[in-house]
C-alpha atoms as a PDB file:
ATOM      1  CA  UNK A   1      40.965  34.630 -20.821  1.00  0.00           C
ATOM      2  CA  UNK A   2      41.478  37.646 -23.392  1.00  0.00           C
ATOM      3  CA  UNK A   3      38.046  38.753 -22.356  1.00  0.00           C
ATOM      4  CA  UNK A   4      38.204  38.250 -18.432  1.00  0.00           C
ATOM      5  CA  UNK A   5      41.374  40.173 -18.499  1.00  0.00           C
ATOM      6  CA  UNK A   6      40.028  43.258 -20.800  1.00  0.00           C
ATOM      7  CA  UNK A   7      36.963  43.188 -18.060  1.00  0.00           C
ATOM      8  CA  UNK A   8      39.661  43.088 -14.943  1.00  0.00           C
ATOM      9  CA  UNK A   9      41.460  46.248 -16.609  1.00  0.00           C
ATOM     10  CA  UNK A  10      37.918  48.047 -17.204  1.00  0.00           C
ATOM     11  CA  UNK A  11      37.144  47.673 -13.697  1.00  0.00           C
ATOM     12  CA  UNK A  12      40.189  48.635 -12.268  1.00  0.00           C
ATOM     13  CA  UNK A  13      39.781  51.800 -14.422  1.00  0.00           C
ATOM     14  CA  UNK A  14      36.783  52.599 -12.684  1.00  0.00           C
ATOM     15  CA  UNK A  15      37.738  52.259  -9.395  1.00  0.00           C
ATOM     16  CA  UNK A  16      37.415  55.313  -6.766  1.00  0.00           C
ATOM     17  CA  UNK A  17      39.693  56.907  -4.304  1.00  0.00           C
ATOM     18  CA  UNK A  18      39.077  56.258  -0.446  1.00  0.00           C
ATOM     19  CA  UNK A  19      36.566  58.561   0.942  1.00  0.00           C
ATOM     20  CA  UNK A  20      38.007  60.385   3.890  1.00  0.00           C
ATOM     21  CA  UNK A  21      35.982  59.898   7.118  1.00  0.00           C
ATOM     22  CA  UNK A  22      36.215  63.870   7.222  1.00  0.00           C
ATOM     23  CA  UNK A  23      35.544  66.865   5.216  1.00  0.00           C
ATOM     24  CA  UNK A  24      38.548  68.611   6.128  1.00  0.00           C
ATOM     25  CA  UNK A  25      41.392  68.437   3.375  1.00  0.00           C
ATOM     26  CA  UNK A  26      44.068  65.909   4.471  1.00  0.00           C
ATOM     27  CA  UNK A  27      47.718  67.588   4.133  1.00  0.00           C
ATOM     28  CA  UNK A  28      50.206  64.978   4.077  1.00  0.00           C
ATOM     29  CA  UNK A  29      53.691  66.130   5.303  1.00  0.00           C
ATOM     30  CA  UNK A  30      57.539  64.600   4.410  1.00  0.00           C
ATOM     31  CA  UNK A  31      59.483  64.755   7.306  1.00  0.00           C
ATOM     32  CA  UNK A  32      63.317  64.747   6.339  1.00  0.00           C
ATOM     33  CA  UNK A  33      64.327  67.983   4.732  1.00  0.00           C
ATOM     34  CA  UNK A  34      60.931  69.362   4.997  1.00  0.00           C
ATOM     35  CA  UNK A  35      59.790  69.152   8.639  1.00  0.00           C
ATOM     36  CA  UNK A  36      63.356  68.240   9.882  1.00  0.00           C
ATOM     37  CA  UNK A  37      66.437  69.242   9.302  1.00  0.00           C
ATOM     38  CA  UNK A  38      67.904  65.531   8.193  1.00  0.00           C
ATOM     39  CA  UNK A  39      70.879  67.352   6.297  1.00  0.00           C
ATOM     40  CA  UNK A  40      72.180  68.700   9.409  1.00  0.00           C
ATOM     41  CA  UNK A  41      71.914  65.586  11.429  1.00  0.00           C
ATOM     42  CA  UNK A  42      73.898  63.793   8.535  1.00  0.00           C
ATOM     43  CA  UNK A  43      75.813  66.639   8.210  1.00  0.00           C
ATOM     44  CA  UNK A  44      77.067  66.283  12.590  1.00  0.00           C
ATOM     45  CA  UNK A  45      77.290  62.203  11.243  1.00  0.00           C
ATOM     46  CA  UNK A  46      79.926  62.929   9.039  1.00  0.00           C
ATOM     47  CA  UNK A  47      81.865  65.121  11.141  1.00  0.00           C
ATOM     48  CA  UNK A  48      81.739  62.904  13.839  1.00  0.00           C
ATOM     49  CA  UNK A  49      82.973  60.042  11.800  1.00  0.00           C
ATOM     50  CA  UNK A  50      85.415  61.552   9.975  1.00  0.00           C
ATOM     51  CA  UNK A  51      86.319  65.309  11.007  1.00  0.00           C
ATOM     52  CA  UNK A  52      88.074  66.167   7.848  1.00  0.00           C
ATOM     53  CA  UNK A  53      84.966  65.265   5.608  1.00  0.00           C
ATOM     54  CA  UNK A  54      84.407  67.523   3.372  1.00  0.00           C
ATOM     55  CA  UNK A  55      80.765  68.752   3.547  1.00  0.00           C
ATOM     56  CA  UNK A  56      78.620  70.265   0.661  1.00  0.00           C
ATOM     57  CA  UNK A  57      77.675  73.923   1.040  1.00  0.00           C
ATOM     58  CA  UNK A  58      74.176  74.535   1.804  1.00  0.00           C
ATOM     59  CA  UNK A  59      73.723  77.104  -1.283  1.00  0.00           C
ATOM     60  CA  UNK A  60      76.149  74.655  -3.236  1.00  0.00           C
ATOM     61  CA  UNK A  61      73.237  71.539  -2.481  1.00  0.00           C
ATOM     62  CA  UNK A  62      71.382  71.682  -6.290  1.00  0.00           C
ATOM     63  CA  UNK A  63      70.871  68.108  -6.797  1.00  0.00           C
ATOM     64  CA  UNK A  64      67.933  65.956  -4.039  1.00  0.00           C
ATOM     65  CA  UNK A  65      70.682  63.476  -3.810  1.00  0.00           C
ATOM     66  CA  UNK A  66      73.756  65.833  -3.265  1.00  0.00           C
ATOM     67  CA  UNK A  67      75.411  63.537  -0.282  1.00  0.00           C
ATOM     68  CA  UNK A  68      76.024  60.567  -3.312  1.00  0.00           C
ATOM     69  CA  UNK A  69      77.583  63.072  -5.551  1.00  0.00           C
ATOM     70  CA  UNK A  70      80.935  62.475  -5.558  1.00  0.00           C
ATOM     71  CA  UNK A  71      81.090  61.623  -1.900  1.00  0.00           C
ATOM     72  CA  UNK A  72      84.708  62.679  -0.320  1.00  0.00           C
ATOM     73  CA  UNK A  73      84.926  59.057   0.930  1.00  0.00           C
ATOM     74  CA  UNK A  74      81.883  56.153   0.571  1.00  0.00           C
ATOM     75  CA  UNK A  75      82.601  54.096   3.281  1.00  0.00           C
ATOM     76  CA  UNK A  76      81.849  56.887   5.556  1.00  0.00           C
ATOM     77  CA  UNK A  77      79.054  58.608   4.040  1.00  0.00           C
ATOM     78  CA  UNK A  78      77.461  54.804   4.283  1.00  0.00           C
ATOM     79  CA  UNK A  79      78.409  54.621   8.151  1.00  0.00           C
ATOM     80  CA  UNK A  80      76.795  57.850   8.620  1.00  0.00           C
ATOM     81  CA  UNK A  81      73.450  57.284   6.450  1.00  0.00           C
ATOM     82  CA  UNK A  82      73.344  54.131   8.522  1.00  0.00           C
ATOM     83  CA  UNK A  83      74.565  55.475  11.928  1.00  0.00           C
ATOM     84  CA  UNK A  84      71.677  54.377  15.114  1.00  0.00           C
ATOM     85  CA  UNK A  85      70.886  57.640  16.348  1.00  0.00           C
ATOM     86  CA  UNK A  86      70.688  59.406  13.108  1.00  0.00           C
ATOM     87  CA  UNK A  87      66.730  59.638  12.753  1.00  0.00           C
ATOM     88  CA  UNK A  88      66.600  60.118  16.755  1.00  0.00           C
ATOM     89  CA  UNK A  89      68.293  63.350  16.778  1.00  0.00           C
ATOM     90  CA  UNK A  90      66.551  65.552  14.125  1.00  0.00           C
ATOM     91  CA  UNK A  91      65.671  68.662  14.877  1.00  0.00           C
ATOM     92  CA  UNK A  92      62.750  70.613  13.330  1.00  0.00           C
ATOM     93  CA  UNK A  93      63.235  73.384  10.695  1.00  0.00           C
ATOM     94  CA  UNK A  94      62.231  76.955  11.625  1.00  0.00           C
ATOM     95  CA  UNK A  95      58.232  76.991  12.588  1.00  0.00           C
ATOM     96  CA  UNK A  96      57.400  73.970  11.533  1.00  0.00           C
ATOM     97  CA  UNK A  97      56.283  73.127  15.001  1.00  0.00           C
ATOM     98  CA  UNK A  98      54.113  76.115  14.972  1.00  0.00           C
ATOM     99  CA  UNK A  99      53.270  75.486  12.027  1.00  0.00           C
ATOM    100  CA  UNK A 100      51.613  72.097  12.415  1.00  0.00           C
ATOM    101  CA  UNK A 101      50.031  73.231  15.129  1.00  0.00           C
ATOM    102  CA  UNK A 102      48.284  76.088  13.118  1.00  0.00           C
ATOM    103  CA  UNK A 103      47.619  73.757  10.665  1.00  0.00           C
ATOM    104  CA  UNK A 104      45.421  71.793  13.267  1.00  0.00           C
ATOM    105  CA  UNK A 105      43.476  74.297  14.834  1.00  0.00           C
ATOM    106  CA  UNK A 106      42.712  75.523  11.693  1.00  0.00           C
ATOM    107  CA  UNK A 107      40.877  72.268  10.488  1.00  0.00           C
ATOM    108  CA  UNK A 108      42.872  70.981   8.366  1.00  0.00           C
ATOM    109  CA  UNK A 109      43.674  66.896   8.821  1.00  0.00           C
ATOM    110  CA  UNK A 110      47.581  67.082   8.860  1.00  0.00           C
ATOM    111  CA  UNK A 111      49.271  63.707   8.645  1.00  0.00           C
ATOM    112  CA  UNK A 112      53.128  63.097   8.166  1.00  0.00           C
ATOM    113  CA  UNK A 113      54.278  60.634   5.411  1.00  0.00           C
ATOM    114  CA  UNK A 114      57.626  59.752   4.453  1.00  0.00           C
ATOM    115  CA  UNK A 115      59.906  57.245   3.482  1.00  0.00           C
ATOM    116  CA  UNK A 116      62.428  55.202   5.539  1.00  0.00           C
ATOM    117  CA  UNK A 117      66.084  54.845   4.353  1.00  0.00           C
ATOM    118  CA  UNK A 118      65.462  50.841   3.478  1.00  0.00           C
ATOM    119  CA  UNK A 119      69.180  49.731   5.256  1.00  0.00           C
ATOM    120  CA  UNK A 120      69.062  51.861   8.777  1.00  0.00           C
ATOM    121  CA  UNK A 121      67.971  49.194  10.922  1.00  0.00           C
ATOM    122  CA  UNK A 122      65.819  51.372  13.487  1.00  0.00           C
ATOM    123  CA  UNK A 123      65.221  54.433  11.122  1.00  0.00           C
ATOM    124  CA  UNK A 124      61.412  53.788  11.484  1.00  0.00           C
ATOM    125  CA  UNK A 125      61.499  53.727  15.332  1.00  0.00           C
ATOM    126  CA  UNK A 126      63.987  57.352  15.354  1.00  0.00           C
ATOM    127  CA  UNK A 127      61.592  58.744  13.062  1.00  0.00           C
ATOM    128  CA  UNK A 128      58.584  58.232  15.470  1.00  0.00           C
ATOM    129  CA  UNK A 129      60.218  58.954  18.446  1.00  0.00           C
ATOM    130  CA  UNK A 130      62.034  62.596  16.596  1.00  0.00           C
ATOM    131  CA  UNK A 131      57.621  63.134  15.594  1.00  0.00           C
ATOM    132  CA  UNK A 132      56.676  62.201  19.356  1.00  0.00           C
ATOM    133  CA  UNK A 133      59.659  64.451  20.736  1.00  0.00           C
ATOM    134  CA  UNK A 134      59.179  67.677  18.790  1.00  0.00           C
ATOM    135  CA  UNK A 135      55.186  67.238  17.493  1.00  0.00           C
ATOM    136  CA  UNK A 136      53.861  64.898  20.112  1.00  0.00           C
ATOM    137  CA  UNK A 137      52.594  61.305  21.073  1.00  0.00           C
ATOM    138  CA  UNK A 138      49.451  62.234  18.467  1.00  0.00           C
ATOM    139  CA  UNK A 139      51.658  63.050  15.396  1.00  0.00           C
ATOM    140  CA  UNK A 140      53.548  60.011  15.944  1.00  0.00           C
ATOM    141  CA  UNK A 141      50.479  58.290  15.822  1.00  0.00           C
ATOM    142  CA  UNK A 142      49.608  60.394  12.337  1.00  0.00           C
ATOM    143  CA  UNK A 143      52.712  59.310  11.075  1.00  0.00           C
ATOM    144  CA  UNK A 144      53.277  57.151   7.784  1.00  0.00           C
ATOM    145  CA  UNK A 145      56.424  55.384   7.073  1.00  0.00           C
ATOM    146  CA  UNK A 146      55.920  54.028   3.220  1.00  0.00           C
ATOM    147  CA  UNK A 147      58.045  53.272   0.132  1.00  0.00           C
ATOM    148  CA  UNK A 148      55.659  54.456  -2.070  1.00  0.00           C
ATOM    149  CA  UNK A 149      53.944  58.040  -0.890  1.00  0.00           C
ATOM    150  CA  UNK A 150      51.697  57.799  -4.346  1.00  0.00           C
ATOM    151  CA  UNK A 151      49.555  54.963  -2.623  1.00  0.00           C
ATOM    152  CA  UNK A 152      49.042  57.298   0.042  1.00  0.00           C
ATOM    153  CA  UNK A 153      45.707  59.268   0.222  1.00  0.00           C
ATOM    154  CA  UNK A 154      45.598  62.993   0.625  1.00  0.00           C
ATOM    155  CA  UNK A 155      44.611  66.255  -1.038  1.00  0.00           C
ATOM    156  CA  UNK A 156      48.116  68.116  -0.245  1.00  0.00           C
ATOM    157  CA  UNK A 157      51.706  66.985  -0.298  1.00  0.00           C
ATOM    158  CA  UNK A 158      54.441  69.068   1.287  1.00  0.00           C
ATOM    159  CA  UNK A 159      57.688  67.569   0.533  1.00  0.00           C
ATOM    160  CA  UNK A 160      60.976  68.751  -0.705  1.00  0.00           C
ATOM    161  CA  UNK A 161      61.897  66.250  -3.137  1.00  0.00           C
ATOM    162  CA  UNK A 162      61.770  67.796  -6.754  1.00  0.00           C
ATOM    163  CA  UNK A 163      59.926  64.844  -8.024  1.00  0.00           C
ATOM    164  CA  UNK A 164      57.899  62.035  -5.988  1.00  0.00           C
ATOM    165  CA  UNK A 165      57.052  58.935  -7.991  1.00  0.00           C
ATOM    166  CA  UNK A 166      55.605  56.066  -7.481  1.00  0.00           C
ATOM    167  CA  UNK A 167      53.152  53.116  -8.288  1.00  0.00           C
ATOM    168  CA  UNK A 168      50.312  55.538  -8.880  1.00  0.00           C
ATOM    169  CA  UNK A 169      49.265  58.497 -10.203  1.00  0.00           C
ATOM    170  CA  UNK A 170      48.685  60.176  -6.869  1.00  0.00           C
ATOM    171  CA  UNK A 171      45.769  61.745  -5.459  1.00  0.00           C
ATOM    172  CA  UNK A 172      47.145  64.494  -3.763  1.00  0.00           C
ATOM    173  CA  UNK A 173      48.893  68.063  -5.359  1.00  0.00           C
ATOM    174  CA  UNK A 174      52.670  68.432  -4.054  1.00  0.00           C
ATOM    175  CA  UNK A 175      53.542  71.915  -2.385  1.00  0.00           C
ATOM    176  CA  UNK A 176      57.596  72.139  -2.300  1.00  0.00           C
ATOM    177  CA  UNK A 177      59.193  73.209   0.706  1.00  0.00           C
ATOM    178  CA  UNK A 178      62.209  75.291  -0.311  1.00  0.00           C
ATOM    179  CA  UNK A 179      65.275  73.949  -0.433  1.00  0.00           C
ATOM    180  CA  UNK A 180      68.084  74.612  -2.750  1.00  0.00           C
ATOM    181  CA  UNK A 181      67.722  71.300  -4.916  1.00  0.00           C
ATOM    182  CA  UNK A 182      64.249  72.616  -5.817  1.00  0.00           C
ATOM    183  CA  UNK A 183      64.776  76.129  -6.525  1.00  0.00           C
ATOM    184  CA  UNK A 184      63.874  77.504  -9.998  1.00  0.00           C
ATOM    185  CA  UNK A 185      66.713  76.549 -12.345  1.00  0.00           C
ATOM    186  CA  UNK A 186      67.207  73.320 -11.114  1.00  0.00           C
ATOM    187  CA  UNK A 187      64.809  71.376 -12.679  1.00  0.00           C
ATOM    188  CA  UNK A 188      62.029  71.307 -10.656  1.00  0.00           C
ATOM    189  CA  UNK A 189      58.875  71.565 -11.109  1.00  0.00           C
ATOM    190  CA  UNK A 190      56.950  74.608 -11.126  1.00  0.00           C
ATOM    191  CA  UNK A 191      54.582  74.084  -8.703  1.00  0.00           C
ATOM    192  CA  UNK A 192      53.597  76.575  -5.120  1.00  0.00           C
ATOM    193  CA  UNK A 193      56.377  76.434  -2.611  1.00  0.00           C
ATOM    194  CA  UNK A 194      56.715  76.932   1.223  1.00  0.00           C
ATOM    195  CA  UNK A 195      60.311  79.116   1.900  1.00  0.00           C
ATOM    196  CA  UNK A 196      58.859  79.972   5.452  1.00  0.00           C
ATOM    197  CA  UNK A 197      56.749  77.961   7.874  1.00  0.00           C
ATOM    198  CA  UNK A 198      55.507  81.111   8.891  1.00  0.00           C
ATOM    199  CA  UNK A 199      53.998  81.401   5.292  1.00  0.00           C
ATOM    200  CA  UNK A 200      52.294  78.227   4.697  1.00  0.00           C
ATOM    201  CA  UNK A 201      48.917  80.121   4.524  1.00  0.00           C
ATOM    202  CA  UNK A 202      50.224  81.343   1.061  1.00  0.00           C
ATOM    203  CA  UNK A 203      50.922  78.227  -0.509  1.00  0.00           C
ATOM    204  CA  UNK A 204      48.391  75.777   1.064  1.00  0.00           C
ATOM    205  CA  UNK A 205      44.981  77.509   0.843  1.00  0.00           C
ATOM    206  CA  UNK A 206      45.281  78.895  -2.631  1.00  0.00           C
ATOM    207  CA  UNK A 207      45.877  74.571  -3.595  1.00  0.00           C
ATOM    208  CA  UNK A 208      42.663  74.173  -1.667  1.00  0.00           C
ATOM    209  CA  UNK A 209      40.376  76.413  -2.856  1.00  0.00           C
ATOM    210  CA  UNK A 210      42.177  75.333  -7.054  1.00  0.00           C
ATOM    211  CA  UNK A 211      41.060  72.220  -5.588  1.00  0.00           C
ATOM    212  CA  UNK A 212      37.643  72.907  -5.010  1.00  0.00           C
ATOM    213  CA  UNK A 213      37.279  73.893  -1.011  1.00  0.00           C
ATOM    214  CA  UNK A 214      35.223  75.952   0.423  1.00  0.00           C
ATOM    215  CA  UNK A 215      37.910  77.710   3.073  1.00  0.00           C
ATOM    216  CA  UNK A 216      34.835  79.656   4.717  1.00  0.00           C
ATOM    217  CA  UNK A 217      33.612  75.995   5.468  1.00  0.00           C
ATOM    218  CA  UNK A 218      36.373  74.325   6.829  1.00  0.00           C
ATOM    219  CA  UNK A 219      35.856  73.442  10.569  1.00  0.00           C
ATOM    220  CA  UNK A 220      37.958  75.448  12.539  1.00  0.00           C
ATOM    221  CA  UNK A 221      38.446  72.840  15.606  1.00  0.00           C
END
C-alpha cells in the first residue's frame, strides 16, 4: 500500500551506518593508479602486443579514461586490458609500501578497496596476489574487490579517480592521489591530494581531525 510504502521509505531514511568494531579511522585505499602503477603495466601490455602502439604521454594523460580516447588501434588496447598477467605484475608507486606501513603503526585501520575490470577473467586473483606480493598475506586479506566503492564503509578514501560514484551517498571523504587526470584544471574536484607517499601525513590527518578525531587519541599500535 501507499502507506506501507511511505513507512518503508521513512525507515530506510533513518537507518545508521555500520559501527566499526574499532575506534581508529578506517582509510580505504584504490589500488590501480593510486597504490600501483596499473598505467605502466598496461602501458608494457601494449608494447608487447603491438610495438608500434602509440602510447599517451604521462603529462599528456588529462582525462581518468585516457587509454579509450582515441585508442591507436581497439582490438589491441582490448587484448591488453584483458591480457592474464596484467593485474599480477603491478608494481607499487613510489612509498606507497612505506607508506601503508606507516599508516599501520600509526593506528590507523587501512584497508584497500577497488574495483575489478568486469571482463579480465582472473583480474581479482592478480590483484590479491600483486597486494600479497608487495603489502603482504594481511593486506590481501584487507583487500576489497567491489563494483560499487560507495557501499563500502570508511572514514577516508584515497583514490585517483576524479569522481567515484555509486549507489550511495558514501560515508567516507575522498583524498586524491595525484595524477595528471586530477590535477587542477581538469575538472576535478577540489578536494586534499596526496602528490607524495612520503606526504600522506599532510593530507590524511587534517581530513581526520575536519572529521572530528582526536589525533592525540588514536592508538598508536
Amino acid at each position: 500500500t501507499t502507506t506501507g510504502a511511505a513507512a518503508h521509505m521513512s525507515s530506510m531514511r533513518t537507518l545508521t551506518l555500520p559501527r566499526p568494531h574499532t575506534d581508529a579511522p578506517i582509510i580505504l585505499w584504490d589500488l590501480d593508479g593510486n597504490a600501483f602503477d596499473w598505467s605502466g603495466a598496461l602501458d608494457a601490455k601494449l608494447l608487447g602486443l603491438e610495438p608500434g602502439y602509440r602510447i599517451v604521454p604521462v603529462e599528456e594523460r588529462t582525462h581518468y579514461d585516457h587509454p579509450f580516447e582515441n585508442p591507436h588501434n581497439r582490438e589491441t588496447l582490448d587484448a591488453a586490458m584483458n591480457a592474464e598477467g596484467l593485474y599480477d605484475g603491478l608494481e607499487p608507486l613510489p612509498y606507497a609500501v612505506e607508506a601503508m606501513a606507516e599508516m599501520r603503526e600509526e593506528g590507523l585501520d587501512s584497508w584497500f578497496c577497488s574495483k575489478p575490470y568486469a571482463t579480465h577473467p582472473t583480474c581479482t586473483s592478480e590483484k590479491l596476489a600483486s597486494v600479497a606480493r608487495h603489502f603482504g598475506p594481511e593486506m590481501a586479506a584487507k583487500t576489497i574487490l567491489t563494483h560499487d566503492k560507495t557501499l563500502v564503509f570508511g572514514h577516508l578514501l584515497l583514490d585517483d579517480k576524479p569522481t567515484v560514484t555509486g549507489a550511495a551517498v558514501p560515508a567516507w571523504k575522498q583524498i586524491y592521489y595525484g595524477q595528471p587526470y586530477n590535477a587542477p584544471g581538469t575538472g576535478a574536484l577540489d578536494i586534499p591530494r596526496i602528490t607524495d607517499w612520503r606526504n600522506w601525513r599532510d593530507a590524511v590527518y587534517p581530513a581526520l581531525e575536519e572529521m572530528g578525531f582526536n589525533l592525540k587519541k588514536l592508538a598508536f599500535s
